[in-house]
Protein backbone atom coordinates (compact mmCIF):
# COMPACT_ATOMS: atom_id res chain seq x y z
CA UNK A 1 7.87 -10.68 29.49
CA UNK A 2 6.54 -12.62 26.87
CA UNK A 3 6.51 -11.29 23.44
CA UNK A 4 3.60 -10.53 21.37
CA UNK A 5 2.35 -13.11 18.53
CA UNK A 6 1.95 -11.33 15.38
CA UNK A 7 0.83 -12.77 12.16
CA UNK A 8 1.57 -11.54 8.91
CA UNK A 9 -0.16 -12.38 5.72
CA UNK A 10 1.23 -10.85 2.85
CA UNK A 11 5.17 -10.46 4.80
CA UNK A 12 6.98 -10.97 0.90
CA UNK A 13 5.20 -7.70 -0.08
CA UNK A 14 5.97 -3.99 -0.01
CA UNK A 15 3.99 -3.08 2.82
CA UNK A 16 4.04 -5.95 4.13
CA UNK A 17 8.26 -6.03 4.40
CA UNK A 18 8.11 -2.75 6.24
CA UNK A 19 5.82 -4.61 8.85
CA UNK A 20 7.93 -7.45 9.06
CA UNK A 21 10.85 -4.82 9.62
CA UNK A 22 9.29 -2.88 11.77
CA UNK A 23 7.83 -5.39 14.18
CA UNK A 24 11.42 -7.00 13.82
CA UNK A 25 13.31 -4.43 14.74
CA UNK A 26 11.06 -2.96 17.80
CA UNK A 27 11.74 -6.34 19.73
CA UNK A 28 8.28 -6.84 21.37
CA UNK A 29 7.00 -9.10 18.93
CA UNK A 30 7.71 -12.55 17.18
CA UNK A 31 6.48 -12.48 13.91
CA UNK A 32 4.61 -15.64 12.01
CA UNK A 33 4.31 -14.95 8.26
CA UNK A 34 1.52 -17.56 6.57
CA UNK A 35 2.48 -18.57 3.31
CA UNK A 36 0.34 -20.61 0.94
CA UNK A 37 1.58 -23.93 0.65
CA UNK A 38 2.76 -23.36 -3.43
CA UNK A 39 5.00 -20.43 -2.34
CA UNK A 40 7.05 -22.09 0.75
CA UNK A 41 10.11 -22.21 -1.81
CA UNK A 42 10.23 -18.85 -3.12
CA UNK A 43 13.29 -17.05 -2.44
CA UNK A 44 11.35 -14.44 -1.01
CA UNK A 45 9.71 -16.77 1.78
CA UNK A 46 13.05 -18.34 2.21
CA UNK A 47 14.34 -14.64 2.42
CA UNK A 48 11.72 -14.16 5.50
CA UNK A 49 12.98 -17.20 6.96
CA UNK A 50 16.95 -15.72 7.07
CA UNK A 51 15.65 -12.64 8.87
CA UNK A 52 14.19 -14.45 11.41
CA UNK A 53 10.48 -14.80 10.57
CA UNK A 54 8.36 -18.00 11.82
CA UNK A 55 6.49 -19.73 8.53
CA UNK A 56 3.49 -20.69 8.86
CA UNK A 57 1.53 -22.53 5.41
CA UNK A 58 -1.84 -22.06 5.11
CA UNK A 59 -4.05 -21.13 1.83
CA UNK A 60 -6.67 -18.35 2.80
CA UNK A 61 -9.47 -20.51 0.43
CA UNK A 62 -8.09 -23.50 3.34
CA UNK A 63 -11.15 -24.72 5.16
CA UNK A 64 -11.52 -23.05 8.61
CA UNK A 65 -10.92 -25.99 10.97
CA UNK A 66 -7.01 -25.24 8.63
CA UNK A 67 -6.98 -21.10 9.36
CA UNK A 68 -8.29 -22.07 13.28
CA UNK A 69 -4.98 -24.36 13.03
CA UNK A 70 -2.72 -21.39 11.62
CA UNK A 71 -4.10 -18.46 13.83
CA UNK A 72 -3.02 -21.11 16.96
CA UNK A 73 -1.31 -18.71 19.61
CA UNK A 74 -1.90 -15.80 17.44
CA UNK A 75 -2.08 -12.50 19.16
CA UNK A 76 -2.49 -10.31 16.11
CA UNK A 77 -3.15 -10.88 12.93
CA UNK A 78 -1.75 -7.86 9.78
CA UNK A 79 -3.21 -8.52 6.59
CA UNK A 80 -1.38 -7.05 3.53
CA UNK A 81 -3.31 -9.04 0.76
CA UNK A 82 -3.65 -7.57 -3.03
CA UNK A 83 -6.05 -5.69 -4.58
CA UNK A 84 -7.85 -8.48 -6.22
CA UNK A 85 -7.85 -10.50 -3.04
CA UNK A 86 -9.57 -8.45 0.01
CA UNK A 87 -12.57 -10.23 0.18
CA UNK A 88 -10.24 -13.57 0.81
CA UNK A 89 -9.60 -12.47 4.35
CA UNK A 90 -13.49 -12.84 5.61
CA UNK A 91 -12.82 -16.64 6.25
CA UNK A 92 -9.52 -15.76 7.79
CA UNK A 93 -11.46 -13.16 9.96
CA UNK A 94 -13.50 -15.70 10.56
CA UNK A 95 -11.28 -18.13 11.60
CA UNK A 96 -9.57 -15.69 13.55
CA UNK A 97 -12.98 -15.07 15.66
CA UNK A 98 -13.03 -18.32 16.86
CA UNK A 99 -9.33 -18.48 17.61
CA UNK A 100 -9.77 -15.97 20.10
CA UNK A 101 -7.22 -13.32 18.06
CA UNK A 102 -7.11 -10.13 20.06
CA UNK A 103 -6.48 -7.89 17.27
CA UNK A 104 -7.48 -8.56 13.50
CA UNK A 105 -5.86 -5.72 10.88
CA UNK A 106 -7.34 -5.86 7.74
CA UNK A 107 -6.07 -4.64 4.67
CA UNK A 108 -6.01 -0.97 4.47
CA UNK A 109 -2.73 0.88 3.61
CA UNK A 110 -4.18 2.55 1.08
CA UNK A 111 -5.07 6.47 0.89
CA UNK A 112 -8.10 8.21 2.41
CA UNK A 113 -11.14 7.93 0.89
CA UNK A 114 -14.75 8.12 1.35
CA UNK A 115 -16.53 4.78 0.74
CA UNK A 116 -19.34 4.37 -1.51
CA UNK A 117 -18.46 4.93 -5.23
CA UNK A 118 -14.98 6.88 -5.49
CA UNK A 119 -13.09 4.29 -5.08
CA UNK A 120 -13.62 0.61 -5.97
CA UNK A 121 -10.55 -0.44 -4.11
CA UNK A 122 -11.77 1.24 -0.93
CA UNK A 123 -15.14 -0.65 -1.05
CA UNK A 124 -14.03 -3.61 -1.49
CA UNK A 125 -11.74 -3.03 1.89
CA UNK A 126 -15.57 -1.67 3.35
CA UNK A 127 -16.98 -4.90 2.69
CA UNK A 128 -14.19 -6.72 4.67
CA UNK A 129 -14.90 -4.10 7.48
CA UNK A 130 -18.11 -4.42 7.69
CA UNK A 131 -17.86 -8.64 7.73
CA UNK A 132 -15.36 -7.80 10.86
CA UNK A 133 -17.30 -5.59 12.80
CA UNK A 134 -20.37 -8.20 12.42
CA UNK A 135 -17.94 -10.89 13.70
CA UNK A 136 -17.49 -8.35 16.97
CA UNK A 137 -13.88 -9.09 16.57
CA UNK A 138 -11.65 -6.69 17.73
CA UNK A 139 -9.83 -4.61 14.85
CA UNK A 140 -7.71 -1.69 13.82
CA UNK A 141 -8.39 0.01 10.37
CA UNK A 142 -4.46 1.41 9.32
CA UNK A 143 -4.54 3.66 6.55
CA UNK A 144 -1.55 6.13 4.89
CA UNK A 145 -0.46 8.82 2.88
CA UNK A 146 0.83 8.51 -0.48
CA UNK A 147 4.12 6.68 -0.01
CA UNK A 148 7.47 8.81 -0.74
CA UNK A 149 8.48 6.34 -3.19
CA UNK A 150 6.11 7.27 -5.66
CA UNK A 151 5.49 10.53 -5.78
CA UNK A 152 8.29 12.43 -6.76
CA UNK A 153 8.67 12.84 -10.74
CA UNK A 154 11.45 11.85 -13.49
CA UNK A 155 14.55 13.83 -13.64
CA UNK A 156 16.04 14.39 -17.70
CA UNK A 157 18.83 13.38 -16.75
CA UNK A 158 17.56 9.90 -15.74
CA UNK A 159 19.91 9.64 -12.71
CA UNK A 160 16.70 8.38 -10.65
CA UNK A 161 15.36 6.05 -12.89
CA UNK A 162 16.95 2.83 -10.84
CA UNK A 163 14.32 3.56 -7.94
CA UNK A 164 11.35 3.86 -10.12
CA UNK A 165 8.49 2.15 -11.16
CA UNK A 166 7.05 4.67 -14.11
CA UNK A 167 8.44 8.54 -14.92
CA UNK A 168 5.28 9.45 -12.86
CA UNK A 169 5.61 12.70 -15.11
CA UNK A 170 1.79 13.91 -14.19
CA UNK A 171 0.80 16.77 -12.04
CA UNK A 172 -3.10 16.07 -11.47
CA UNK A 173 -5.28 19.32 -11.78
CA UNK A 174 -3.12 22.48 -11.06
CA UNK A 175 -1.37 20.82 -8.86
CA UNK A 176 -1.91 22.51 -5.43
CA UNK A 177 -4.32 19.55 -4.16
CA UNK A 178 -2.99 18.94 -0.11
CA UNK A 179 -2.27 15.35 -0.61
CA UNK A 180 -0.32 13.09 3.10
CA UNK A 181 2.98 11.26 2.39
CA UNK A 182 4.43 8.34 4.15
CA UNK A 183 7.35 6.61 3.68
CA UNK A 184 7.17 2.74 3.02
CA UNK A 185 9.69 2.41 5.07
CA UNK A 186 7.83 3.86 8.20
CA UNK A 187 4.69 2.02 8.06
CA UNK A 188 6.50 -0.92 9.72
CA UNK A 189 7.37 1.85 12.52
CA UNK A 190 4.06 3.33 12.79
CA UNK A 191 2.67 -0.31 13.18
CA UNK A 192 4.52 -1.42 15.92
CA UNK A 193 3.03 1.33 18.00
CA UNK A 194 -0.52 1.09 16.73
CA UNK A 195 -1.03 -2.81 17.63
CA UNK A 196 0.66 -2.21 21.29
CA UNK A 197 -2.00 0.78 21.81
CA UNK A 198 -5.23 0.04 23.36
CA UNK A 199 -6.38 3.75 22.14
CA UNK A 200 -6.19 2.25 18.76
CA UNK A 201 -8.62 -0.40 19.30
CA UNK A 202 -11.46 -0.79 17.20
CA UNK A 203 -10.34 2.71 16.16
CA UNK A 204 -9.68 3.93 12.36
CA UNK A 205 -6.00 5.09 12.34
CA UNK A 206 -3.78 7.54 9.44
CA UNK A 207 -0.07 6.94 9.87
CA UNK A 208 1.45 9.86 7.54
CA UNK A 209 4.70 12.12 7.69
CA UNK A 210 3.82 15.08 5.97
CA UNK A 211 1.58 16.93 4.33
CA UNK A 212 2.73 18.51 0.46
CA UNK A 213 1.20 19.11 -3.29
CA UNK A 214 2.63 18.08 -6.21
CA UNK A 215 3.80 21.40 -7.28
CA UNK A 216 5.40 21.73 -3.92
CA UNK A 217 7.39 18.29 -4.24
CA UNK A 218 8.20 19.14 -7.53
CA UNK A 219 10.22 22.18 -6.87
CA UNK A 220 11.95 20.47 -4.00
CA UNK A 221 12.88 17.80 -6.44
CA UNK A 222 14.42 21.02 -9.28
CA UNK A 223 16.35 22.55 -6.23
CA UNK A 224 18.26 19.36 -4.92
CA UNK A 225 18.46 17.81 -8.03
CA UNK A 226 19.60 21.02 -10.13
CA UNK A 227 17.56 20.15 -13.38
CA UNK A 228 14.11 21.54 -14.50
CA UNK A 229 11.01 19.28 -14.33
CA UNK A 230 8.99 19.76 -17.26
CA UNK A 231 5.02 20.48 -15.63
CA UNK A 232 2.05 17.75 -17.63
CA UNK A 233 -0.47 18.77 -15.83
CA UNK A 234 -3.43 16.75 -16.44
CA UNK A 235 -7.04 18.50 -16.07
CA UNK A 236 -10.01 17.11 -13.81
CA UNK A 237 -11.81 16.63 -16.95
CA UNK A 238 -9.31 14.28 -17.76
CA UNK A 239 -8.78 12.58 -14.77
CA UNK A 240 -13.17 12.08 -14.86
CA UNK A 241 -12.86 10.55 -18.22
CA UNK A 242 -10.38 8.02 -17.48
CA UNK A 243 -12.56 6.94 -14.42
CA UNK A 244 -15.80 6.78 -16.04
CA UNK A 245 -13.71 4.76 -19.00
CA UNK A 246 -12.48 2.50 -16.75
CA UNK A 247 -15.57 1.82 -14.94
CA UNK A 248 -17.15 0.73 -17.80
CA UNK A 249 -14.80 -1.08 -19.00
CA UNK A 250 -14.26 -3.37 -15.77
CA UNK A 251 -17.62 -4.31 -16.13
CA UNK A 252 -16.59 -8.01 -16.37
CA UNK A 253 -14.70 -7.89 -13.61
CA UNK A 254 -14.04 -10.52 -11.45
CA UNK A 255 -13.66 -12.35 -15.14
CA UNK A 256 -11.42 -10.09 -16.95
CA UNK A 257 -9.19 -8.57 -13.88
CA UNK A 258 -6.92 -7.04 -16.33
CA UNK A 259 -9.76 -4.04 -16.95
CA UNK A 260 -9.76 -3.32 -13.02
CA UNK A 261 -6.10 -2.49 -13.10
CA UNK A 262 -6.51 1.16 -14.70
CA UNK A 263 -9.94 1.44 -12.84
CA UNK A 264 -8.25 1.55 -9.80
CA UNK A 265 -5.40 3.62 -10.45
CA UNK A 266 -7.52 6.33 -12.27
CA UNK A 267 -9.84 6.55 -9.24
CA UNK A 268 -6.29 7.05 -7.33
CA UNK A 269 -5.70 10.08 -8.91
CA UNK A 270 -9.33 11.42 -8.92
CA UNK A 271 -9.41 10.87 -5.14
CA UNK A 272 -6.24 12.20 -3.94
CA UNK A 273 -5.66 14.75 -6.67
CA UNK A 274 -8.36 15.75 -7.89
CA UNK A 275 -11.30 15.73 -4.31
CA UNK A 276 -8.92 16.36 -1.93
CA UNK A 277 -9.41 13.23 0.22
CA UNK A 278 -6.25 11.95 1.26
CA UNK A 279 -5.95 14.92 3.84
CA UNK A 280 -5.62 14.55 7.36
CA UNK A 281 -8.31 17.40 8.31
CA UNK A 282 -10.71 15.33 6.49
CA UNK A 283 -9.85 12.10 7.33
CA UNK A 284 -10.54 13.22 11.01
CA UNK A 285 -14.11 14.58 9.78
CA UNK A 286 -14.14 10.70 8.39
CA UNK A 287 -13.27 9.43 11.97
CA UNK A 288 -9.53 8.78 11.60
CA UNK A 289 -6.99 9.36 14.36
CA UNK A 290 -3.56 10.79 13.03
CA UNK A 291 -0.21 9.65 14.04
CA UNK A 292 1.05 12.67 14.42
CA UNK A 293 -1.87 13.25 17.29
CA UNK A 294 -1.00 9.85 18.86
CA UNK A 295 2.30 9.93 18.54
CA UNK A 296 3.96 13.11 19.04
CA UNK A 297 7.39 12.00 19.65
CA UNK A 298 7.78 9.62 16.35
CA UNK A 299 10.37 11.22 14.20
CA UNK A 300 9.42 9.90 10.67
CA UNK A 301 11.93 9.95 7.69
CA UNK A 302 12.45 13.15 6.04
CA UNK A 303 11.27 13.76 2.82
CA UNK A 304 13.70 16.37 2.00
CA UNK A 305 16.69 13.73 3.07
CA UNK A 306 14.31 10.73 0.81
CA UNK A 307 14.90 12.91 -1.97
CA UNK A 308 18.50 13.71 -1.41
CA UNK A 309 18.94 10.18 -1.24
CA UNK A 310 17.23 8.97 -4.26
CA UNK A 311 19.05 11.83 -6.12
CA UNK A 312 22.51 10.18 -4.91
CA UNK A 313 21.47 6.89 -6.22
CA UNK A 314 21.12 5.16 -2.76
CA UNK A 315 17.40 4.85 -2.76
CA UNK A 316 15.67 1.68 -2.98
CA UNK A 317 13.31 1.48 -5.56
CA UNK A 318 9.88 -0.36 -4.48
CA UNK A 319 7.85 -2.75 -7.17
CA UNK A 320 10.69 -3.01 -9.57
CA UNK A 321 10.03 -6.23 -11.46
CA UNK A 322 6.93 -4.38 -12.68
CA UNK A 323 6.88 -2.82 -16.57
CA UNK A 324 4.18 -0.67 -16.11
CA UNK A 325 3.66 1.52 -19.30
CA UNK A 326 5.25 0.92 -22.90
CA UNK A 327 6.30 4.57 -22.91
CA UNK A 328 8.50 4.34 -20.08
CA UNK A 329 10.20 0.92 -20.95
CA UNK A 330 13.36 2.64 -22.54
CA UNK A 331 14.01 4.49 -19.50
CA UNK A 332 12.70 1.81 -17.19
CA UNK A 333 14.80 -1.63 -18.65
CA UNK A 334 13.90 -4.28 -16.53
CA UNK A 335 13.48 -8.24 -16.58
CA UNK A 336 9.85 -8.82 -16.14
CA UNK A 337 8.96 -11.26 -13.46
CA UNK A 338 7.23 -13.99 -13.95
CA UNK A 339 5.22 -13.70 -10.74
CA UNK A 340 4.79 -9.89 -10.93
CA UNK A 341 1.35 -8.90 -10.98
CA UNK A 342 1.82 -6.64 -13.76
CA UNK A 343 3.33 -9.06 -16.00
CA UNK A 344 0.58 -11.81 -15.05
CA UNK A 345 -2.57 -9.04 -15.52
CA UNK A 346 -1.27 -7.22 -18.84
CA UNK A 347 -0.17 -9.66 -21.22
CA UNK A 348 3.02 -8.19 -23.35
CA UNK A 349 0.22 -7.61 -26.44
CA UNK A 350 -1.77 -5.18 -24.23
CA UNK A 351 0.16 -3.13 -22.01
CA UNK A 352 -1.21 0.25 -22.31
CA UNK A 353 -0.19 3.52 -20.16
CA UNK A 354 -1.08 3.58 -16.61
CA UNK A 355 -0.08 6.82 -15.05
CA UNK A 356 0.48 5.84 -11.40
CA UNK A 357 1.29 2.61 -9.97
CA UNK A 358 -0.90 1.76 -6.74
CA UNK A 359 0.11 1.17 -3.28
CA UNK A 360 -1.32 -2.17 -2.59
């Protein structure tokens, strides 16, 4: 039986490694990663190419008779693209249309949200939707819960600092907000299912693990890890003001990206923290299907074994060529990367704080 012809844009990438991984290691699927044409000698495409990965090179601003050429024998495309970059997948969905792709994934991965003002990241995503269902090509919409990796705090001991990105050392509201957890590492998992399931066709899909609060992951963290977690927790008031600061300030935006770094981070927290909406009972009311509905027989990662394993030091860290906040650089030490997208958006003269790094 012939294998499935997936490509990836984005494969280098957090999420978009655990797809490559995932698909890899299911064995129903070759996997085609398109690289732009500058990257082809980065260690990390070169990387792809060791585990086994086709490479395809193709810019995304290519003309489409180029993406037509690139989606060639493509069964499925998975789009992991950046923040600043959703809206460069309409000529690829385009393309893709007239390539005859059977399944087009766009960028989600992100958390649950309403669209339509609480989240800028989530409408631009909306717009790419939209652009896709006028195309009448056939999709699948993959959102998840807030990944493992991030949301467990700093211990005082700093024995977990190696497989962080920031102390993450804020407990939004009181701290009892519901919020769905995924590990990274099972998105890949989760994905390999969802494209080989025609009940996931033009369908709107949550791959999570668990539900949990803060306060809830926080005293899991104390009892493994044997140290009290000092509680910052952060009022809605708060949280409000630093998203109606950062919408005005990203006014400029798409000329001054750097200002639409905290906007989207801030509206993070007000969304999953402080409304509620990364929950699976109302992503359902939003017209999601859950994994854990699909796919009863998936055994995801444990949490509680994530955070035994972090504790031990045998975690891997995710984004950690990103210096993300001043404050947290002495417990953080890192060589900045020249490609990282933190170093490239905040200039060493204007790193401020950012409390939460985001997913994609």
């Amino acid at each position: 039986m012939s294998k499935t012809q997936v490509l990836l844009v984005g494969a280098a990438g957090e999420t978009g490694g655990s797809i490559a991984n995932g698909l890899l290691s299911d064995g129903r699927f070759d996997v085609i990663a398109l690289v732009r044409p500058a990257s082809i000698h980065k260690p990390a495409i070169q990387r792809l190419s060791d585990n086994g990965i086709q490479i395809r090179k193709c810019d995304l601003k290519a003309p489409e008779e180029h993406l037509i050429e690139a989606l060639s024998e493509i069964d499925v495309v998975i789009s992991c693209v950046g923040p600043a970059e959703q809206q460069d997948q309409i000529p690829l969905a385009k393309a893709a249309k007239k390539a005859g792709v059977k399944r087009f994934i766009p960028c989600g991965f992100i958390t649950v949200s309403p669209p339509g003002g609480v989240m800028w990241l989530r409408d631009e995503k909306e717009i790419v939707y939209n652009q896709i269902r006028q195309l009448w090509l056939p999709y699948t919409i993959v959102d998840v819960g807030w990944w493992y990796q991030l949301s467990y705090p700093r211990l005082p001991s700093g024995r977990v600092d190696y497989a962080m990105t920031s102390g993450n050392d804020e407990i939004i509201g009181d701290g009892n907000m519901p919020t769905a957890l995924t590990d990274l590492r099972d998105i890949g998992r989760y994905m390999a299912m969802i494209i080989s399931d025609p009940r996931t066709l033009n369908k709107k899909i949550l791959a999570y693990n668990l539900v949990s609060t803060q306060n809830q992951i926080y005293q899991l963290m104390e009892e493994l890890a044997e140290e009290k977690v000092d509680r910052n927790y952060v009022p809605e008031e708060t949280i409000c003001s630093r998203v109606v600061a950062a919408r005005q300030a990203s006014e400029t935006y798409p000329f001054d990206p750097i200002k639409f770094i905290p906007r989207y981070l801030a509206e993070y927290q007000y969304s999953w923290g402080i409304r509620g909406d990364n929950n699976p009972e109302y992503a359902k009311y939003l017209g999601y299907h859950l994994t854990t509905e699909l796919y009863p027989e998936f055994q995801p990662t444990d949490f509680r074994e994530y955070l035994e394993s972090v504790i031990r030091g045998t975690a891997k860290g995710v984004y950690t060529d990103r210096v993300i906040s001043r404050k947290h650089q002495r417990h953080f030490p890192r060589t900045e990367s020249s490609d990282s997208p933190i170093h490239s958006h905040f200039p060493a003269d204007r790193v401020q704080r950012i409390p939460h790094v985001a997913m994609i």
